[in-house]
C-alpha atoms as a PDB file:
ATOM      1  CA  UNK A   1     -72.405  31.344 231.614  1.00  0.00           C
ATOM      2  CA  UNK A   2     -74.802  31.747 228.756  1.00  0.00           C
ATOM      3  CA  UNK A   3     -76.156  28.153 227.656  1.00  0.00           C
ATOM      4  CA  UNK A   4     -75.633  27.430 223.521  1.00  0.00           C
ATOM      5  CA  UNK A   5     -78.830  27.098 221.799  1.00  0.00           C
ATOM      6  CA  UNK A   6     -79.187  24.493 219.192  1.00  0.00           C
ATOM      7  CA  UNK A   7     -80.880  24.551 216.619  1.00  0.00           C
ATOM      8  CA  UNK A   8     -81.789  21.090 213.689  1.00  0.00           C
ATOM      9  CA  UNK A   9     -83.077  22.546 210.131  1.00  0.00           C
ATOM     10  CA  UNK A  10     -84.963  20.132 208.142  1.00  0.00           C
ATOM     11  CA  UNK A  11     -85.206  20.662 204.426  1.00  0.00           C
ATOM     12  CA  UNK A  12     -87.197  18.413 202.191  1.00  0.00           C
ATOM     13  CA  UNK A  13     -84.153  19.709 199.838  1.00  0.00           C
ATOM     14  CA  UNK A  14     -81.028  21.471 201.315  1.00  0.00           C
ATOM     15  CA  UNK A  15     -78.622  22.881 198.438  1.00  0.00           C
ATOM     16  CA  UNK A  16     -81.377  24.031 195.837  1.00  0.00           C
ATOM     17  CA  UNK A  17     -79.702  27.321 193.805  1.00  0.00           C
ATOM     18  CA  UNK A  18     -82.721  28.744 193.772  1.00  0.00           C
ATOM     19  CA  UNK A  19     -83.097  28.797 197.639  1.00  0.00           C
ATOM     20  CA  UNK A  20     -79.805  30.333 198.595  1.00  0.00           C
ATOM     21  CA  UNK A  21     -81.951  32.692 200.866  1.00  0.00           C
ATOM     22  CA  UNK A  22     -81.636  29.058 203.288  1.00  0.00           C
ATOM     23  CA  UNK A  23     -77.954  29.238 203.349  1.00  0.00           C
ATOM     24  CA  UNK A  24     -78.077  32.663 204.056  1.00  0.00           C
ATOM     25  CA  UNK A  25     -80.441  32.497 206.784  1.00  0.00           C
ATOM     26  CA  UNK A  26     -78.795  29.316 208.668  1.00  0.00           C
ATOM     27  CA  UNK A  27     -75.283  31.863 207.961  1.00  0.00           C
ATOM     28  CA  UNK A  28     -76.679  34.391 209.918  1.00  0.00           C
ATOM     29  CA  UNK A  29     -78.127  32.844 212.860  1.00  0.00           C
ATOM     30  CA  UNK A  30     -74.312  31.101 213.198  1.00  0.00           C
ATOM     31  CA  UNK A  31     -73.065  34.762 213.468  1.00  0.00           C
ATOM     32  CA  UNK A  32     -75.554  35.182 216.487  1.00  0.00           C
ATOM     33  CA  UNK A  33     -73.946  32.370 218.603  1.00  0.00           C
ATOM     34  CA  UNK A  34     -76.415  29.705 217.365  1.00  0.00           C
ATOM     35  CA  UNK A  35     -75.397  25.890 217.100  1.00  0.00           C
ATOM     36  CA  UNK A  36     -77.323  24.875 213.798  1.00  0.00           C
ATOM     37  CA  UNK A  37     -77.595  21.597 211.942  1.00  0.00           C
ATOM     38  CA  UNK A  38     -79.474  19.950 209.171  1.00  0.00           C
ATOM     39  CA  UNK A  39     -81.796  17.027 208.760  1.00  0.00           C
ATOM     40  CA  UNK A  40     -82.361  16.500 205.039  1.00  0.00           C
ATOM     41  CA  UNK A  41     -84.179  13.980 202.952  1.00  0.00           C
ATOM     42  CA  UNK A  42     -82.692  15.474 199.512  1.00  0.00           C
ATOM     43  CA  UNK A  43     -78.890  16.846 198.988  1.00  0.00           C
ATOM     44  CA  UNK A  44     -77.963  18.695 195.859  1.00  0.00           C
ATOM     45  CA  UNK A  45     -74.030  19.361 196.507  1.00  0.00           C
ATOM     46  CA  UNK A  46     -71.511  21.768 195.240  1.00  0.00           C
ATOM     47  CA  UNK A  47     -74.341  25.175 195.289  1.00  0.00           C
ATOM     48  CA  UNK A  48     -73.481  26.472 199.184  1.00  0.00           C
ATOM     49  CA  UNK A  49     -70.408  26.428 201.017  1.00  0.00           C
ATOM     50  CA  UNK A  50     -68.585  23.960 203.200  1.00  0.00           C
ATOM     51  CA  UNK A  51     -69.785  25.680 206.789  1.00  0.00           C
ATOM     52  CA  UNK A  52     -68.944  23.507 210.452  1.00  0.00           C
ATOM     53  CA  UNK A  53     -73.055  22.737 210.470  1.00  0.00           C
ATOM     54  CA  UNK A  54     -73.982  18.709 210.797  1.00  0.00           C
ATOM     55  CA  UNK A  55     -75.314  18.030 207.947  1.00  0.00           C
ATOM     56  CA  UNK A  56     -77.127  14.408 207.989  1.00  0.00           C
ATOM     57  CA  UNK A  57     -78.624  12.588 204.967  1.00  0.00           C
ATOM     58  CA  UNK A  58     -78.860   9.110 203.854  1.00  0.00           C
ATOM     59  CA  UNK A  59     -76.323   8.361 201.222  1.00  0.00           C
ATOM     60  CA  UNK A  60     -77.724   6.367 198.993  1.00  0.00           C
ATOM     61  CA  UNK A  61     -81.008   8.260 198.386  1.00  0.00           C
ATOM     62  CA  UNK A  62     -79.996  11.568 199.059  1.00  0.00           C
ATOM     63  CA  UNK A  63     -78.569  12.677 195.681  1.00  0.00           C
ATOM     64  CA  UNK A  64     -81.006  14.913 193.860  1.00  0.00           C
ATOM     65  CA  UNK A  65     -82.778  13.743 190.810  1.00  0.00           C
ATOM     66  CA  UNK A  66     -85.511  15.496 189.922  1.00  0.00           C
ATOM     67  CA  UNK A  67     -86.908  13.009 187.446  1.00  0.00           C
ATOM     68  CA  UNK A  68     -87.030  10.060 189.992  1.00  0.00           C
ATOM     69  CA  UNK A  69     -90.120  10.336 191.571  1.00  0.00           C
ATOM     70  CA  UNK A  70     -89.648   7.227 193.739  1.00  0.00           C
ATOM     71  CA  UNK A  71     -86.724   8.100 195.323  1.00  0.00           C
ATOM     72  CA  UNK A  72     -87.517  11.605 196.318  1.00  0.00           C
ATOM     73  CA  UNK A  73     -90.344   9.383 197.972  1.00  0.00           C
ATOM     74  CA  UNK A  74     -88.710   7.105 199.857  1.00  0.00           C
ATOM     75  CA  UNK A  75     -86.166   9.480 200.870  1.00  0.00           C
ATOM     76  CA  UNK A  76     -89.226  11.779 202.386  1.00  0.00           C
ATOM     77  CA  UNK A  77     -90.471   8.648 203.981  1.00  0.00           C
ATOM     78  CA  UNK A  78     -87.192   7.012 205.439  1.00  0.00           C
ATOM     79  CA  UNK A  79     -85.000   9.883 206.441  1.00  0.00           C
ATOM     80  CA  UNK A  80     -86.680  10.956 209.476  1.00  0.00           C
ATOM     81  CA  UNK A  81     -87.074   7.173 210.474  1.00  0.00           C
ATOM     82  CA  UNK A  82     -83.768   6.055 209.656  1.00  0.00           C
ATOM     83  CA  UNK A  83     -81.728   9.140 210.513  1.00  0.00           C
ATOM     84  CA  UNK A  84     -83.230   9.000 213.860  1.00  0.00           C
ATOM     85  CA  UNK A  85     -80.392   6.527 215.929  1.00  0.00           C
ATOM     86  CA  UNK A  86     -78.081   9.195 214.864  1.00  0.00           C
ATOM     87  CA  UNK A  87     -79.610  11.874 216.986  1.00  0.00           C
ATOM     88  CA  UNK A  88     -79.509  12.535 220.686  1.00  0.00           C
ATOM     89  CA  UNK A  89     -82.788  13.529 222.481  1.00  0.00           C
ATOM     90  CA  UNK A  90     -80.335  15.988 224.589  1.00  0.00           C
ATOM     91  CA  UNK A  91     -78.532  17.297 221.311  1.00  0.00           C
ATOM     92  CA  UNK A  92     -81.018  19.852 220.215  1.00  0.00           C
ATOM     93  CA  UNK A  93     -83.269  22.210 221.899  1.00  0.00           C
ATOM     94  CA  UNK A  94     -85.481  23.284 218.554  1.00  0.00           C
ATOM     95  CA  UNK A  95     -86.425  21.317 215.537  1.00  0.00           C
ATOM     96  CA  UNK A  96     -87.039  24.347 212.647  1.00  0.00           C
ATOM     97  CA  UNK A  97     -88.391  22.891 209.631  1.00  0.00           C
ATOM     98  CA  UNK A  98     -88.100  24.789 206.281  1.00  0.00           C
ATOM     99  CA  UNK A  99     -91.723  25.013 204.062  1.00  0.00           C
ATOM    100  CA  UNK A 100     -94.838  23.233 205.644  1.00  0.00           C
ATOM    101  CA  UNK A 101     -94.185  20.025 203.648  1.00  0.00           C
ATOM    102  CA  UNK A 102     -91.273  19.734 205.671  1.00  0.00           C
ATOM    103  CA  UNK A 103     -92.599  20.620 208.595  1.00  0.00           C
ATOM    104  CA  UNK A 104     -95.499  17.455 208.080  1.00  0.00           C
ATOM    105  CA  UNK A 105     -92.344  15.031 206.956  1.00  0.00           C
ATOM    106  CA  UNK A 106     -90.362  15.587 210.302  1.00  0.00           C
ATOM    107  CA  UNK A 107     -92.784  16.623 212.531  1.00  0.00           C
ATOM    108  CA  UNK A 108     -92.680  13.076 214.022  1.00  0.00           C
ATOM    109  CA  UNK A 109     -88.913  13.204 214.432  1.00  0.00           C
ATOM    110  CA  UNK A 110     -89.476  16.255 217.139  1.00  0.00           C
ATOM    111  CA  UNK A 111     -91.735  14.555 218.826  1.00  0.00           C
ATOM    112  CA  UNK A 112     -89.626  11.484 219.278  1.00  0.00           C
ATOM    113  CA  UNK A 113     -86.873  13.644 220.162  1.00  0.00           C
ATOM    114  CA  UNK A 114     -88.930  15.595 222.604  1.00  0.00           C
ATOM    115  CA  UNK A 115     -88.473  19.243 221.506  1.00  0.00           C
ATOM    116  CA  UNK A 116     -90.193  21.815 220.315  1.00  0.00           C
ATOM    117  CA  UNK A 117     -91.431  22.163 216.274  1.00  0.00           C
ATOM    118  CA  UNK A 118     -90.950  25.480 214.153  1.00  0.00           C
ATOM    119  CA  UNK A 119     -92.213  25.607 210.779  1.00  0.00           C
ATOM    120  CA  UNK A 120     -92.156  28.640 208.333  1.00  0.00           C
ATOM    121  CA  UNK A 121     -94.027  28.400 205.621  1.00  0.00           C
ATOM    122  CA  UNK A 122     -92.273  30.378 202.048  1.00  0.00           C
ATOM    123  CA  UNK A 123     -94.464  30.224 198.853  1.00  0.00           C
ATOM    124  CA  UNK A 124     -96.064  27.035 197.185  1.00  0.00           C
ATOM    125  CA  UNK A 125     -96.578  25.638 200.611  1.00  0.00           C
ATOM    126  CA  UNK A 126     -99.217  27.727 201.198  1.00  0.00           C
ATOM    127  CA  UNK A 127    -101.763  26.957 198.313  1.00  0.00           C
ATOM    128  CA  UNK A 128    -100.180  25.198 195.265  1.00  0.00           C
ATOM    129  CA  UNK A 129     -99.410  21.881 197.444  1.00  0.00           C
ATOM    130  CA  UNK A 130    -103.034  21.540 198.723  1.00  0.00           C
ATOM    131  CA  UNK A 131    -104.183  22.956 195.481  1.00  0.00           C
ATOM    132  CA  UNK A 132    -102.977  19.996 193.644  1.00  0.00           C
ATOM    133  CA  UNK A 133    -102.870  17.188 196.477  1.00  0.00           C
ATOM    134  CA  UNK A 134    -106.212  17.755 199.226  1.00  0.00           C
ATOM    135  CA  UNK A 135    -104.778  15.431 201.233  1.00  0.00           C
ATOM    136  CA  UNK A 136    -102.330  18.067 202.344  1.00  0.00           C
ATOM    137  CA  UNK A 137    -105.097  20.031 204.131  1.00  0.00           C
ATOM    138  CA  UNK A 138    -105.875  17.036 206.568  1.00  0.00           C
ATOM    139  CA  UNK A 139    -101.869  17.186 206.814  1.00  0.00           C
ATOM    140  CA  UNK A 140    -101.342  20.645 207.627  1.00  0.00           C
ATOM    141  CA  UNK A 141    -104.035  20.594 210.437  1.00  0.00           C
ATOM    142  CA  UNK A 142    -102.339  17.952 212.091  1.00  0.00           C
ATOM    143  CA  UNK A 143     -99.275  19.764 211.916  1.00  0.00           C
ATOM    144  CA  UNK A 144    -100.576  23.420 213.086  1.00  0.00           C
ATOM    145  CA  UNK A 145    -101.709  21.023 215.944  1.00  0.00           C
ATOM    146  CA  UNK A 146     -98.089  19.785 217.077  1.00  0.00           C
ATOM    147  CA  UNK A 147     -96.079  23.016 216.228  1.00  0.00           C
ATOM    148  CA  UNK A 148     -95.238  24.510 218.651  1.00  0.00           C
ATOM    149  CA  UNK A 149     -94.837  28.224 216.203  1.00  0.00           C
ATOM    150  CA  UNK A 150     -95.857  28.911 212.523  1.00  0.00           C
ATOM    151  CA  UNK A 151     -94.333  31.276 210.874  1.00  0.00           C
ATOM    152  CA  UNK A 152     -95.130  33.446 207.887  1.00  0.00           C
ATOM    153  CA  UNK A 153     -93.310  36.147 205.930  1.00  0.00           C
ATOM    154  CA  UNK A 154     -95.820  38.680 206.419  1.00  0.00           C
ATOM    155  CA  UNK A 155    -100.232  39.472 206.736  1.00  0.00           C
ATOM    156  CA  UNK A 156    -101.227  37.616 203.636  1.00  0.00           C
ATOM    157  CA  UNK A 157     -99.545  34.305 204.528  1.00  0.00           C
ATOM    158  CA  UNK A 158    -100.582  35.147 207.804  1.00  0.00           C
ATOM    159  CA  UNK A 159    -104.342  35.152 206.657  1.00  0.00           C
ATOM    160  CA  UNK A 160    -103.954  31.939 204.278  1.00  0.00           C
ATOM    161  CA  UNK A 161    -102.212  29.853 207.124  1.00  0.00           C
ATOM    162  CA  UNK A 162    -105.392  30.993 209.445  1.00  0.00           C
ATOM    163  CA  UNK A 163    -107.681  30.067 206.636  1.00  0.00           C
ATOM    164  CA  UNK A 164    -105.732  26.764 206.616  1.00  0.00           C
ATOM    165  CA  UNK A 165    -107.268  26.117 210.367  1.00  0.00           C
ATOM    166  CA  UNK A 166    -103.669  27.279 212.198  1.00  0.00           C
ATOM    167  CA  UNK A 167    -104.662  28.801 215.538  1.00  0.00           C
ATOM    168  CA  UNK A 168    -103.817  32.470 215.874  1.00  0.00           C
ATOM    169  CA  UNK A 169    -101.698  31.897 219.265  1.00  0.00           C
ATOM    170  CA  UNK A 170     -99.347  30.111 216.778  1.00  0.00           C
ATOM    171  CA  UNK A 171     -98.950  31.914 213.702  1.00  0.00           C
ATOM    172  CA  UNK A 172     -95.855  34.916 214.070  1.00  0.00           C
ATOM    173  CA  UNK A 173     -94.896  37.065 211.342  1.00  0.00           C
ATOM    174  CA  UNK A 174     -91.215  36.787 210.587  1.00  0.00           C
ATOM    175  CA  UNK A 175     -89.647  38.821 207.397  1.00  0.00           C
ATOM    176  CA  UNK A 176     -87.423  36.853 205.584  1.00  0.00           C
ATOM    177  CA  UNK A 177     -84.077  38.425 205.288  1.00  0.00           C
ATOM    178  CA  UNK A 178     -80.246  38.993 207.021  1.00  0.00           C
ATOM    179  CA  UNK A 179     -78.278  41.651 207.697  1.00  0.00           C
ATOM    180  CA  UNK A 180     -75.933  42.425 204.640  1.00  0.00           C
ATOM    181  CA  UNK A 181     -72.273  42.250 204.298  1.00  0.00           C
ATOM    182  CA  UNK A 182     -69.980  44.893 204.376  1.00  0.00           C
ATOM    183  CA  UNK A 183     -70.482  45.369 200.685  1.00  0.00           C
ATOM    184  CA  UNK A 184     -68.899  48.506 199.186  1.00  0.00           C
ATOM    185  CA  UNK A 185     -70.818  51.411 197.487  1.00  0.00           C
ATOM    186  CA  UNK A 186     -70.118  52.764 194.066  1.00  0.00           C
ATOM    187  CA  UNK A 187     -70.672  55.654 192.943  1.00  0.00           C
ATOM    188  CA  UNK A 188     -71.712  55.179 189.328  1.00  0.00           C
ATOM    189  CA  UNK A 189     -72.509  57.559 186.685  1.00  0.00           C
ATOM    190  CA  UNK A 190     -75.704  56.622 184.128  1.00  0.00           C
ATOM    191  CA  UNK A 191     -75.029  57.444 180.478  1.00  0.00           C
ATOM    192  CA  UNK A 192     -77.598  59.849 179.036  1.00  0.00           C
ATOM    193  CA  UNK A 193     -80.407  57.534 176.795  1.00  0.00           C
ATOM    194  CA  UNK A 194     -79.110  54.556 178.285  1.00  0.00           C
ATOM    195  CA  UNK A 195     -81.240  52.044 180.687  1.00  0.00           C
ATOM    196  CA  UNK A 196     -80.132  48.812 182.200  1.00  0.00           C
ATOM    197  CA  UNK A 197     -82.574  46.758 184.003  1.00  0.00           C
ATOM    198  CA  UNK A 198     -81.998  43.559 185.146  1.00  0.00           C
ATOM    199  CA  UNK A 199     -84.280  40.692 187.380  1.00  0.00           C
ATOM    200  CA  UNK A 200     -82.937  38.153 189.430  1.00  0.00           C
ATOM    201  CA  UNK A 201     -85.189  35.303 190.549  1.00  0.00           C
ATOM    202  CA  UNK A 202     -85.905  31.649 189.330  1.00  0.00           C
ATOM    203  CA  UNK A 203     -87.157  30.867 186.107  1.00  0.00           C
ATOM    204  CA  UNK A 204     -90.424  30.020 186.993  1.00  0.00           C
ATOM    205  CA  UNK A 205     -94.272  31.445 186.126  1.00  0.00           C
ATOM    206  CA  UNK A 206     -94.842  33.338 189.346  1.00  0.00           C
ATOM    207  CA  UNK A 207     -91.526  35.761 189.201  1.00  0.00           C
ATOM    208  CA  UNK A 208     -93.328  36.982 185.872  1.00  0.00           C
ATOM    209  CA  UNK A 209     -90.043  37.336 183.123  1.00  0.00           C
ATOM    210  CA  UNK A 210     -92.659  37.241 180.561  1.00  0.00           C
ATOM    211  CA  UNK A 211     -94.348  39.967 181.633  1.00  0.00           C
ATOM    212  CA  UNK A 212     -91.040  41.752 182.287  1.00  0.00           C
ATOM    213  CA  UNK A 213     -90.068  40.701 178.833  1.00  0.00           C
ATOM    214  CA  UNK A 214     -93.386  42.354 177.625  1.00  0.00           C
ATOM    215  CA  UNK A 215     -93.580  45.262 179.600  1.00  0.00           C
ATOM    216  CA  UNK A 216     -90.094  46.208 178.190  1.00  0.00           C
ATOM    217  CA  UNK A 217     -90.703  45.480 174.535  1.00  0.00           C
ATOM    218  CA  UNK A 218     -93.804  48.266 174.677  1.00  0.00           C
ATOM    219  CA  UNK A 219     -91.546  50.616 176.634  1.00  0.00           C
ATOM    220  CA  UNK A 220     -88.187  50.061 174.157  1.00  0.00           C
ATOM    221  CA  UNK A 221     -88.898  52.732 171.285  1.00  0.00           C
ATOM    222  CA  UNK A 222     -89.474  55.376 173.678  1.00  0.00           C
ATOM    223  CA  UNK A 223     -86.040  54.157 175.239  1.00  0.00           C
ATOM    224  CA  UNK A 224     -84.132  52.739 172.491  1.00  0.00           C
ATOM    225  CA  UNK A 225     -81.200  52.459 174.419  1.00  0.00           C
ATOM    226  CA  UNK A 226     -82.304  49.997 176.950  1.00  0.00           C
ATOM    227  CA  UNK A 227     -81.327  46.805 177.789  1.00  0.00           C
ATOM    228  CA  UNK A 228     -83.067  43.688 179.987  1.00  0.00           C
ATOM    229  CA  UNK A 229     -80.848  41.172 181.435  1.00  0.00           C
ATOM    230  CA  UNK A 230     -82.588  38.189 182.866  1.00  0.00           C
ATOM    231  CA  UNK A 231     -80.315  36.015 185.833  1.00  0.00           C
ATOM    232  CA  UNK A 232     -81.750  32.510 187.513  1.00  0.00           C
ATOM    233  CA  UNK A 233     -82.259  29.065 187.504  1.00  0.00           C
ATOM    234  CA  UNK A 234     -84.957  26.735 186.048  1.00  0.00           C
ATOM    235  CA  UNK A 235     -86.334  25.536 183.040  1.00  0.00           C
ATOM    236  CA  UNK A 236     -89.981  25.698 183.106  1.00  0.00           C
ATOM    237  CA  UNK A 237     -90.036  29.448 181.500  1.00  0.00           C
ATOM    238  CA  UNK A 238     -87.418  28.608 179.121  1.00  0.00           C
ATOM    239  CA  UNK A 239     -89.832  25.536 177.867  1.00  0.00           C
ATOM    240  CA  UNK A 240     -92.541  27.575 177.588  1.00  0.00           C
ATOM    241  CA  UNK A 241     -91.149  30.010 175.475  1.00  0.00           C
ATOM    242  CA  UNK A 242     -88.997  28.108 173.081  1.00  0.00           C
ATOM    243  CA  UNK A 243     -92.169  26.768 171.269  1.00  0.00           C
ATOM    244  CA  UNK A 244     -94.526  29.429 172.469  1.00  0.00           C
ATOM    245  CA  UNK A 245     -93.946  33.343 171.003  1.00  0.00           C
ATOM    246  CA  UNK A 246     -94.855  36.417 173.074  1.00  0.00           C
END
């Protein structure tokens, strides 16, 4: 008989809107026959589904407020520490932590529990976090030292973790994505002079809506029937341009 492989997820934040992609990831390994639970210092309820995962969290500093510093603090600091009673050394055979900030935060809980650490690193992990904090580049060679696997979404993370110090033996190159649903195909017919674009991602300066936004108001009187629909979550963009015209 096959043994069950089980896996803990840590999240600095589990139930962020904007990182969905989590859900869908943790959603698509429990199709694959893969016990899964999560290890979280922050919860932001009501954005994901109810699914049969363990979640654990400490109550009282586990709602998410973005404005309190402090607690997001001492819920980094405490939640591996105090969260640790709660967990078997025989329960799990993987500890997969979610952005390299994570990984640093829990990477002491693996090795009290005595198994393995994963840590993928997504985005602002890479260069903002040491960018703005250097004490994050002692941190992450520490960590590349315990994990037992980096992983990055594809050659230019690769490159920046090795230019982090992460030995090559460690880093693999895993695409983020899961299989899609059984979605069905329409077959839809465009309306001559007509355009409809529309971007999906988080309101935030990297995904570039104002260039989007710009790009389309040059192209508009050649196509004066077009339209740009902009779909996310966040406020920093939405700041920005209230007081600030393109």
């Amino acid at each position: 008989m096959k043994s069950e492989i089980r896996v803990l997820h840590a999240f600095n934040l589990y139930g962020n809107p904007s990182e969905i992609w989590g859900f869908r990831l943790l959603e698509s390994l429990e199709a694959s026959g893969v016990h899964q639970g999560v290890i979280t210092a922050q919860f932001w309820p009501g954005h994901f589904p109810e699914r049969p995962w363990e979640v654990y969290r400490l109550p009282l500093l586990s709602g998410y407020h973005p404005q309190a510093y402090l607690r997001r603090q001492l819920s980094y600091l405490l939640t591996p520490v105090l969260l640790r009673p709660r967990l078997s050394s025989g329960q799990w055979h993987l500890l997969h932590a979610h952005f390299g900030t994570a990984g640093r935060r829990f990477a002491p809980l693996a090795g009290r529990l005595g198994i393995p650490l994963v840590v993928s690193f997504y985005g602002t992990d890479y260069q903002a976090v040491p960018q703005r904090r250097p004490v994050w580049r002692r941190r992450y060679e520490a960590l590349f030292q315990q994990a037992y696997c980096v992983l990055a979404e594809g050659p230019h993370g690769a490159g920046l973790l090795r230019e982090m110090g992460c030995p090559d033996a460690k880093i693999q190159m895993q695409r983020l994505g899961v299989m899609p649903g059984p979605e069905p195909v329409l077959s839809r017919q465009k309306p001559a002079g007509s355009l409809r674009l529309v971007q999906v991602a988080s309101f935030v300066e990297k995904k570039g809506q104002e260039d989007s936004i710009r790009a389309f108001a040059k192209a508009l009187p050649a196509c004066p029937g077009a339209t740009l629909t902009l779909a996310g979550d966040g406020s920093a963009i939405r700041k920005r341009t209230k007081h600030s015209p393109l």
